[in-house]
Protein backbone atom coordinates (compact mmCIF):
# COMPACT_ATOMS: atom_id res chain seq x y z
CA UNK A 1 -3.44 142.42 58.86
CA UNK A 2 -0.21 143.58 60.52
CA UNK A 3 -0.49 141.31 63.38
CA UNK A 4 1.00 137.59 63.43
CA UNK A 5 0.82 134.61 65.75
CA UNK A 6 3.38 134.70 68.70
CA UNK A 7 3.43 138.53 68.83
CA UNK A 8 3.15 140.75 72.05
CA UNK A 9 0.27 143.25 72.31
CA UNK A 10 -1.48 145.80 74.30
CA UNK A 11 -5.08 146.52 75.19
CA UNK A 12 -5.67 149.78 74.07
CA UNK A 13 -9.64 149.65 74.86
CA UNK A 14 -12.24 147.73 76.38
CA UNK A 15 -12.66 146.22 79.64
CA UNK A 16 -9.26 144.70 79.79
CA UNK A 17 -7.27 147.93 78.61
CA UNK A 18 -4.06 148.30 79.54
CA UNK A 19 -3.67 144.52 79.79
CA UNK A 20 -0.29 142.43 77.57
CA UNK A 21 -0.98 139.05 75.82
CA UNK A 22 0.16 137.31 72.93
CA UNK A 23 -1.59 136.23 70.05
CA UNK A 24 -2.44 132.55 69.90
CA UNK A 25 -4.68 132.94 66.77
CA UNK A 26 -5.55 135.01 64.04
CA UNK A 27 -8.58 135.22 62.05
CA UNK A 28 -8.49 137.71 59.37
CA UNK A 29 -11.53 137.07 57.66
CA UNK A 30 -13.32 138.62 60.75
CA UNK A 31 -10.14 141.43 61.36
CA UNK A 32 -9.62 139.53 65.36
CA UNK A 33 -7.67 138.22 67.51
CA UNK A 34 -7.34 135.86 70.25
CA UNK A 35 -4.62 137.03 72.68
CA UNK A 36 -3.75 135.12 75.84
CA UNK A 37 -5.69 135.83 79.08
CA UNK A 38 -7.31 138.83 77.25
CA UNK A 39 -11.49 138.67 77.18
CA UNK A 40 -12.18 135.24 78.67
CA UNK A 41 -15.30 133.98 78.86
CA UNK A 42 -17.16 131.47 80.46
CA UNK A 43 -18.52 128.46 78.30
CA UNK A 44 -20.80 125.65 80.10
CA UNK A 45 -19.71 121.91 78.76
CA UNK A 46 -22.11 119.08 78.99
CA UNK A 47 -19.83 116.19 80.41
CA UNK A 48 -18.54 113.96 77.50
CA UNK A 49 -16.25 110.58 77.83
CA UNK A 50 -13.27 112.72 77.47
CA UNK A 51 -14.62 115.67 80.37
CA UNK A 52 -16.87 113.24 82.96
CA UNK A 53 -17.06 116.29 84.84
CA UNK A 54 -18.33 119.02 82.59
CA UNK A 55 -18.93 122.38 84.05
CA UNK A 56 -17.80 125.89 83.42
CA UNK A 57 -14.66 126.30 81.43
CA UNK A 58 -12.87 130.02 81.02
CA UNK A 59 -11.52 130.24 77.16
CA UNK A 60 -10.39 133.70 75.55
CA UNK A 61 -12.65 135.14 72.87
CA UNK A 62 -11.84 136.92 70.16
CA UNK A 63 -10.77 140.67 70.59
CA UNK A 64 -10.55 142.88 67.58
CA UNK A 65 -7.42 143.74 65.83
CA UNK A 66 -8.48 147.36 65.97
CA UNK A 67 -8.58 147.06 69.80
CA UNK A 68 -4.74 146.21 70.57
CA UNK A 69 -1.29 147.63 69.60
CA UNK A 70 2.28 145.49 69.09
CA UNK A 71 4.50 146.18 71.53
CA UNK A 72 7.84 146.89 70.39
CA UNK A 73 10.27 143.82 71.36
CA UNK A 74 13.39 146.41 71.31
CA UNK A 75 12.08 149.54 73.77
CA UNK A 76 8.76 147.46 74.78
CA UNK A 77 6.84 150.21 74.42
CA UNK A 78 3.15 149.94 72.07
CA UNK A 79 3.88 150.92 68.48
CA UNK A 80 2.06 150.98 65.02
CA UNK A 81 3.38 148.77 61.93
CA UNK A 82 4.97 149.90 58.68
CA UNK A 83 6.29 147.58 56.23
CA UNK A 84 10.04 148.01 54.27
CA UNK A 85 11.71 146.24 51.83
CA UNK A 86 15.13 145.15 52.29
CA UNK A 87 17.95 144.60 49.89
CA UNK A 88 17.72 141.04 49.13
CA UNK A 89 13.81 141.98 48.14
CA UNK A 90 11.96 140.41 51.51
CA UNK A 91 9.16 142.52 52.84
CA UNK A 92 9.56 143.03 56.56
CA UNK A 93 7.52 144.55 59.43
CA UNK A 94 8.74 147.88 60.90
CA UNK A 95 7.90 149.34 63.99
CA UNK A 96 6.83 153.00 63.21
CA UNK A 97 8.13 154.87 67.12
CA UNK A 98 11.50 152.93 66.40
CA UNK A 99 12.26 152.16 63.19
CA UNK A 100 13.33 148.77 63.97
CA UNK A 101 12.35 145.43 62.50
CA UNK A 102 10.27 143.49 64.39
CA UNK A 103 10.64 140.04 62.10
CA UNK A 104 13.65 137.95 63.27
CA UNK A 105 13.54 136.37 60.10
């Protein structure tokens, strides 16, 4: 998967299309995501010690990779991912519209 933790994407279908978040988590085993703000749900807690209250809590679910784009960091515009070795023989992520590296490694 081409997509890391801390990385800005786009909606590119559902109901929250057109919508930015980044990526909190990763889960490759299941190819998704969970982006910030995108697809929140509603989950009902029974009231514990640490939440006397309980109630309805809004969390994000998981979104599929397939369903968002990266967003460029250097034109912030939505972009696909190639990888590119360098020189010194690290393997870095490329944005495919600009050719520029997104890793600030």
């Amino acid at each position: 998967m081409n997509i890391r933790r801390d990385d800005t994407v786009l909606v590119i279908s559902g109901n929250d299309k057109g919508k930015r978040g980044r990526v909190l988590r990763v889960i490759p085993e299941q190819d998704r995501l969970i982006v910030e703000g995108i697809r929140m749900m509603k989950k009902h807690t029974k009231p514990t010690q640490r939440d006397p209250q309980g109630g309805i809590v809004e969390r994000e679910a998981p979104i599929h990779a397939s369903n968002v784009m990266v967003i460029d960091p250097h034109n912030d515009e939505p972009t696909r991912i190639g990888k590119k070795r360098l020189d010194d023989g690290r393997n870095v992520r490329v944005a495919a519209r600009s050719g520029e590296m997104i890793d600030s490694e």
